[in-house]
Structures are given as structure tokens and as C-alpha cells.
N, C-alpha and C. Protein backbone atom coordinates (compact mmCIF):
# COMPACT_ATOMS: atom_id res chain seq x y z
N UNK A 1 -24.06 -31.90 -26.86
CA UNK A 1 -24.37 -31.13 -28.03
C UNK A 1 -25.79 -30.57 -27.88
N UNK A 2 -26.23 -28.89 -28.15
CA UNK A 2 -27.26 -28.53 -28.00
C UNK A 2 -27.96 -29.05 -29.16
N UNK A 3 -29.35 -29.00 -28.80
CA UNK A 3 -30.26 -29.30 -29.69
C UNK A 3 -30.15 -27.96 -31.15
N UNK A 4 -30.37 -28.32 -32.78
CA UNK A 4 -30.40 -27.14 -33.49
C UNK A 4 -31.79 -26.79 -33.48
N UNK A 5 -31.06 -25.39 -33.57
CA UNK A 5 -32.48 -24.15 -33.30
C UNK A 5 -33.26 -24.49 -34.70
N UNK A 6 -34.41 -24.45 -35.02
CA UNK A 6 -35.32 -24.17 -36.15
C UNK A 6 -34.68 -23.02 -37.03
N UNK A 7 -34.61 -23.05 -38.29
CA UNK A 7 -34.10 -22.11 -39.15
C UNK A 7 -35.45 -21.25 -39.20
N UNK A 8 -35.80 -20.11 -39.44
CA UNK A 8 -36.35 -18.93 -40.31
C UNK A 8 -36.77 -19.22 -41.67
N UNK A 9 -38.16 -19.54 -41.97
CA UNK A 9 -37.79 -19.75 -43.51
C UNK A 9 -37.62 -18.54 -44.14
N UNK A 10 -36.59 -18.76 -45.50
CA UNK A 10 -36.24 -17.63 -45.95
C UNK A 10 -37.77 -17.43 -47.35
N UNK A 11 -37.70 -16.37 -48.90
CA UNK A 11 -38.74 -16.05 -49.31
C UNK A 11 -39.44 -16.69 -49.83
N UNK A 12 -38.62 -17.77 -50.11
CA UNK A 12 -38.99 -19.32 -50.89
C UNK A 12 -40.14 -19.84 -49.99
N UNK A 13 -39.23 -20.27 -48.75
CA UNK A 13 -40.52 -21.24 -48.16
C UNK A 13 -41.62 -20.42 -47.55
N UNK A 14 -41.49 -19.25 -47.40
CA UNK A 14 -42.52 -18.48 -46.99
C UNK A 14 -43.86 -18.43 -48.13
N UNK A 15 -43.41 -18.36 -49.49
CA UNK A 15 -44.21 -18.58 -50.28
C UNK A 15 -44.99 -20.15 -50.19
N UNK A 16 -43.98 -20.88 -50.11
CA UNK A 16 -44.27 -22.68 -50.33
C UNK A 16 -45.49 -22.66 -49.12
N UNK A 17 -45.36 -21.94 -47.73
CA UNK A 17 -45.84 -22.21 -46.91
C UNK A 17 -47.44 -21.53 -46.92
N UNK A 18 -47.20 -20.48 -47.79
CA UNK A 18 -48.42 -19.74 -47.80
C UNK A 18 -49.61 -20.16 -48.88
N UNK A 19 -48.72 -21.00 -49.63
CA UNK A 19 -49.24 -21.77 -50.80
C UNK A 19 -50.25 -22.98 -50.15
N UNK A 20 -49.64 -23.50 -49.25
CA UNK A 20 -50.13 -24.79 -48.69
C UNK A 20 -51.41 -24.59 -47.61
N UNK A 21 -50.80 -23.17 -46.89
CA UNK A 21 -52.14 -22.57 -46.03
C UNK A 21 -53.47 -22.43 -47.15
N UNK A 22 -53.20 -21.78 -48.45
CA UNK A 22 -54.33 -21.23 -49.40
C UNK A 22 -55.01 -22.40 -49.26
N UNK A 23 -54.15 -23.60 -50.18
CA UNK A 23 -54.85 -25.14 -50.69
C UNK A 23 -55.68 -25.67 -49.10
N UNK A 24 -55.33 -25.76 -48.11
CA UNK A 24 -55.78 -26.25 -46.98
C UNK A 24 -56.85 -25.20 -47.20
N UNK A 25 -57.01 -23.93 -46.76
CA UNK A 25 -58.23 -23.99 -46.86
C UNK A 25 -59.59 -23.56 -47.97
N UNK A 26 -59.34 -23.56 -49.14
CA UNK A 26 -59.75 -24.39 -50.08
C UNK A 26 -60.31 -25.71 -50.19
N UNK A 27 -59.73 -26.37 -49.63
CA UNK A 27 -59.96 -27.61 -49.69
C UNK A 27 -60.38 -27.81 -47.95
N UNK A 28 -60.59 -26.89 -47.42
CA UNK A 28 -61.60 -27.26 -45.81
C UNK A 28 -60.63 -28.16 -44.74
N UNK A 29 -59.40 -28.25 -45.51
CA UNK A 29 -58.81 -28.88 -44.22
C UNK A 29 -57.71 -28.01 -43.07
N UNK A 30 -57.58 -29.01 -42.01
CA UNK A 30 -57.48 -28.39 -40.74
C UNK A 30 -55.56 -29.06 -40.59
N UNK A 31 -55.19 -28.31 -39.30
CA UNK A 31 -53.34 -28.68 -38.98
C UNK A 31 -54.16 -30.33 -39.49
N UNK A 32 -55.00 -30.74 -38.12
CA UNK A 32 -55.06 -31.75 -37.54
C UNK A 32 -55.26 -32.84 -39.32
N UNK A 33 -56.27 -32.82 -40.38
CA UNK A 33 -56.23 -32.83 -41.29
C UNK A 33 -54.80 -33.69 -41.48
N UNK A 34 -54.28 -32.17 -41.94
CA UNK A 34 -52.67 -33.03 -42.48
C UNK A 34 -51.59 -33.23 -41.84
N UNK A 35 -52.16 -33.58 -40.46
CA UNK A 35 -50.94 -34.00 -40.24
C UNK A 35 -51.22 -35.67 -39.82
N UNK A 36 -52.81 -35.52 -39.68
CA UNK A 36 -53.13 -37.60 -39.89
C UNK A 36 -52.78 -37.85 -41.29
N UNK A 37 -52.99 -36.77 -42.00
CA UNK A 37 -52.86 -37.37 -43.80
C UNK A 37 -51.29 -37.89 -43.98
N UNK A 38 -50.55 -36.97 -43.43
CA UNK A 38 -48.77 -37.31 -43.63
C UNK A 38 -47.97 -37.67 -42.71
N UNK A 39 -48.79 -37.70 -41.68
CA UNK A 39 -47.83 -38.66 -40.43
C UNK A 39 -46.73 -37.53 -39.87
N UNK A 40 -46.92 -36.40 -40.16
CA UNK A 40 -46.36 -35.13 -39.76
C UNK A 40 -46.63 -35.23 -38.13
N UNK A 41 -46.22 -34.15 -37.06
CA UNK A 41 -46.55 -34.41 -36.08
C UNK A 41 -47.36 -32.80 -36.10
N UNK A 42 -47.91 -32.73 -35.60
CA UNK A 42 -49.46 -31.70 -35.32
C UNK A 42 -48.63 -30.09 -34.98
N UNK A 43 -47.69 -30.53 -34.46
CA UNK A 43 -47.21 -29.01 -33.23
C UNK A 43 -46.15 -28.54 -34.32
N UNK A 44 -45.19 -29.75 -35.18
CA UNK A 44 -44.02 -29.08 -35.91
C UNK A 44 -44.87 -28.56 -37.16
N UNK A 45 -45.75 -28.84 -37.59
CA UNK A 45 -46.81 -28.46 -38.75
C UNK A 45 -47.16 -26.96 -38.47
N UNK A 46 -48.00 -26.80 -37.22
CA UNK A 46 -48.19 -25.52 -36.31
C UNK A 46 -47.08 -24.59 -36.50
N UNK A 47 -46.08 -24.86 -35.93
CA UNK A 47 -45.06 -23.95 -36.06
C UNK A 47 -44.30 -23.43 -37.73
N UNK A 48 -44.83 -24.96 -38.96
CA UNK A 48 -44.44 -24.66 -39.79
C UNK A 48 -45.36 -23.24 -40.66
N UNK A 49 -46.52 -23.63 -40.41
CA UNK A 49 -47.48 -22.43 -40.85
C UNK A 49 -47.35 -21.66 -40.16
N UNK A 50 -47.06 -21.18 -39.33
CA UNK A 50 -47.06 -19.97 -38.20
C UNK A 50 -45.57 -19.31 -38.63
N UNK A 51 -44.61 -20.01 -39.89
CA UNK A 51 -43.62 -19.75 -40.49
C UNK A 51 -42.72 -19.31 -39.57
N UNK A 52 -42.93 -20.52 -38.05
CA UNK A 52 -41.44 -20.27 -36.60
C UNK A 52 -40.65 -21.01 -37.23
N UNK A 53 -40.90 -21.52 -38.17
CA UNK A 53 -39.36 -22.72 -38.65
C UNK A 53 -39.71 -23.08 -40.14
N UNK A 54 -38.04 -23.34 -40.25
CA UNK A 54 -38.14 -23.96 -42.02
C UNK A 54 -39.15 -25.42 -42.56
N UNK A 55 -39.75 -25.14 -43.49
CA UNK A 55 -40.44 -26.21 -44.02
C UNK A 55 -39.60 -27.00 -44.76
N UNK A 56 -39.24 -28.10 -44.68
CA UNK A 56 -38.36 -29.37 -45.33
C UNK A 56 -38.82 -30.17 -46.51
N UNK A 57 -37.87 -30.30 -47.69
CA UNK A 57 -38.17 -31.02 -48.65
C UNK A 57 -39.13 -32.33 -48.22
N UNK A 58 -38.75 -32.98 -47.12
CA UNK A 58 -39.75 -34.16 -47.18
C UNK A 58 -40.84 -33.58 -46.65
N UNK A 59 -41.34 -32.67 -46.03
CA UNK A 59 -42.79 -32.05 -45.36
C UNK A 59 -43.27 -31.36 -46.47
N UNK A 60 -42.36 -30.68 -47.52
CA UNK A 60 -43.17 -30.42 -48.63
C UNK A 60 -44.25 -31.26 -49.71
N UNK A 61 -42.93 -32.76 -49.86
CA UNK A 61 -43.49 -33.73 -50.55
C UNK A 61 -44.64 -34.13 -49.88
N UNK A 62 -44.67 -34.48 -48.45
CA UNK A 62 -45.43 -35.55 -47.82
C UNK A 62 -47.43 -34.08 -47.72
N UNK A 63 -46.90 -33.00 -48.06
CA UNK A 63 -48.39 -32.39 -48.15
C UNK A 63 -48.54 -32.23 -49.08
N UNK A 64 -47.81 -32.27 -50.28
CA UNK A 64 -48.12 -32.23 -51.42
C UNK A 64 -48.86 -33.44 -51.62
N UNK A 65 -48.23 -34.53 -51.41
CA UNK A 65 -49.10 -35.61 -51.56
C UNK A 65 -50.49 -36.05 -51.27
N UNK A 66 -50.56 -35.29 -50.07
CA UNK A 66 -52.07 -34.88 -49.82
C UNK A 66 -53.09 -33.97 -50.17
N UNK A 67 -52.59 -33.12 -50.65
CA UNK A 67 -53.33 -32.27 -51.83
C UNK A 67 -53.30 -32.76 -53.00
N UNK A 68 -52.54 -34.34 -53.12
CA UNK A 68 -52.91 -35.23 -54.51
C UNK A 68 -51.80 -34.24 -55.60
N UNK A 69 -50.71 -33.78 -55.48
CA UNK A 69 -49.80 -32.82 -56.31
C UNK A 69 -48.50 -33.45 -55.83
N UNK A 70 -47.72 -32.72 -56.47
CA UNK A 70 -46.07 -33.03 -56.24
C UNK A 70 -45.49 -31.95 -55.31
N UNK A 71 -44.25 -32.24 -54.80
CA UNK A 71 -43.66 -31.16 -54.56
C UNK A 71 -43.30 -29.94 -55.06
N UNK A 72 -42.50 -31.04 -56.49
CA UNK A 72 -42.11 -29.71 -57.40
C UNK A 72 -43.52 -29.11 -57.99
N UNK A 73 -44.55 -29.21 -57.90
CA UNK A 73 -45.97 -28.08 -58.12
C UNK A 73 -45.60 -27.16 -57.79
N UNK A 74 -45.94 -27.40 -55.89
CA UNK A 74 -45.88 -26.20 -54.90
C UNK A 74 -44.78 -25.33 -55.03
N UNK A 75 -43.80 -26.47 -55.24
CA UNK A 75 -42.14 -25.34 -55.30
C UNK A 75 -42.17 -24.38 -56.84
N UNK A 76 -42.54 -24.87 -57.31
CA UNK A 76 -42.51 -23.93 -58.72
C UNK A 76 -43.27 -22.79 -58.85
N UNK A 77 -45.21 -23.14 -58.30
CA UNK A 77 -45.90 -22.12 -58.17
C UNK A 77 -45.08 -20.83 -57.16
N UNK A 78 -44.54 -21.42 -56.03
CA UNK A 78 -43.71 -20.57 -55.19
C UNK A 78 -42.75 -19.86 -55.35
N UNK A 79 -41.86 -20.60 -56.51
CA UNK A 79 -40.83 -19.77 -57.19
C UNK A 79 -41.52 -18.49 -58.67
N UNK A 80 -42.58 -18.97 -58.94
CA UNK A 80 -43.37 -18.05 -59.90
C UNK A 80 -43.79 -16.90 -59.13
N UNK A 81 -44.51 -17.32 -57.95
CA UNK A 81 -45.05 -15.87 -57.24
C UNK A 81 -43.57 -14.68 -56.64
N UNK A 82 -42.85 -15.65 -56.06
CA UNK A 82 -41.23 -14.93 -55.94
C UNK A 82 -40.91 -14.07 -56.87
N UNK A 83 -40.93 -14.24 -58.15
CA UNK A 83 -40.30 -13.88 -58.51
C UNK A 83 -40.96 -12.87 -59.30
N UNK A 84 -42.23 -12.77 -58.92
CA UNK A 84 -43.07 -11.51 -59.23
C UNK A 84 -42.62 -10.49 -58.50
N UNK A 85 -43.00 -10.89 -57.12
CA UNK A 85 -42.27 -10.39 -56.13
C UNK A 85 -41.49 -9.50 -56.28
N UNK A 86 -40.15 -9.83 -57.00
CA UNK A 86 -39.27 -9.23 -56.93
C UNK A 86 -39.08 -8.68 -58.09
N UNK A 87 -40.20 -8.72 -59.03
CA UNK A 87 -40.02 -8.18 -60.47
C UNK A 87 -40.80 -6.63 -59.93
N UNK A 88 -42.06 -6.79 -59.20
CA UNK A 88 -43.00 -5.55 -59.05
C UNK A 88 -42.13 -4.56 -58.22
């Protein structure tokens, strides 16, 4: 069985992801940062901001948690900017 390819995030997580780039640097931190903070691994983090692959409910929670927030924060602020988005 081949290995599965990384999904594309679709407009959702592109937002979630761009959300999390802002707060990181805001808050001065680095990949390396959060990915000692969440036990993430450094390179799938990389690729998650570089938006080569889908960001996952538990990688959402586990940086949310490190920005001291929830998931559903990030996901909501993300679904608010969306849907400007698509209102403008």
C-alpha cells in the first residue's frame, strides 16, 4: 500500500493556517518554538505553514494550546474571516 499523499488545504485551513503564522509572529515565536511547545515534528509544521499539506484537528488543538487558546478560537476566527471573504 502506497504511502497517502498530503491533502491541499482547502479555504478553511488556509485561513486557520494563516491565523497561526500572524499569532507566531506576534508573539516572536519560531517553527522550532512550536513545535518543542507541541511535540509536533519541525518539517510536518514547515510544510504545514508553507500550506504543502492539510493542517489536522489535533495540530490545530495542540498550537492552539500554545498560544494559551482553544481550537475552536482559531477555527471560528477562520471561519469569520472566510466568510468575509466570500461576502466582499
Amino acid at each position: 500500500m502506497s504511502p497517502k499523499a498530503p491533502r491541499d488545504p482547502g479555504p478553511l485551513g488556509r485561513e486557520v493556517v494563516t491565523i497561526i503564522r500572524e499569532r507566531m509572529g506576534r508573539l516572536r515565536l519560531t517553527q522550532a518554538d512550536i513545535a518543542r511547545m507541541t511535540g509536533l515534528k519541525q518539517s510536518s509544521l514547515s510544510r504545514t505553514l508553507a500550506e504543502e499539506r492539510e493542517i489536522g484537528v489535533d495540530e490545530i488543538q495542540a498550537i492552539a494550546l500554545a498560544f494559551g487558546t482553544t481550537a475552536a478560537v482559531l477555527v471560528g476566527e477562520a471561519l469569520e474571516r472566510a466568510t468575509e471573504h466570500e461576502v466582499s
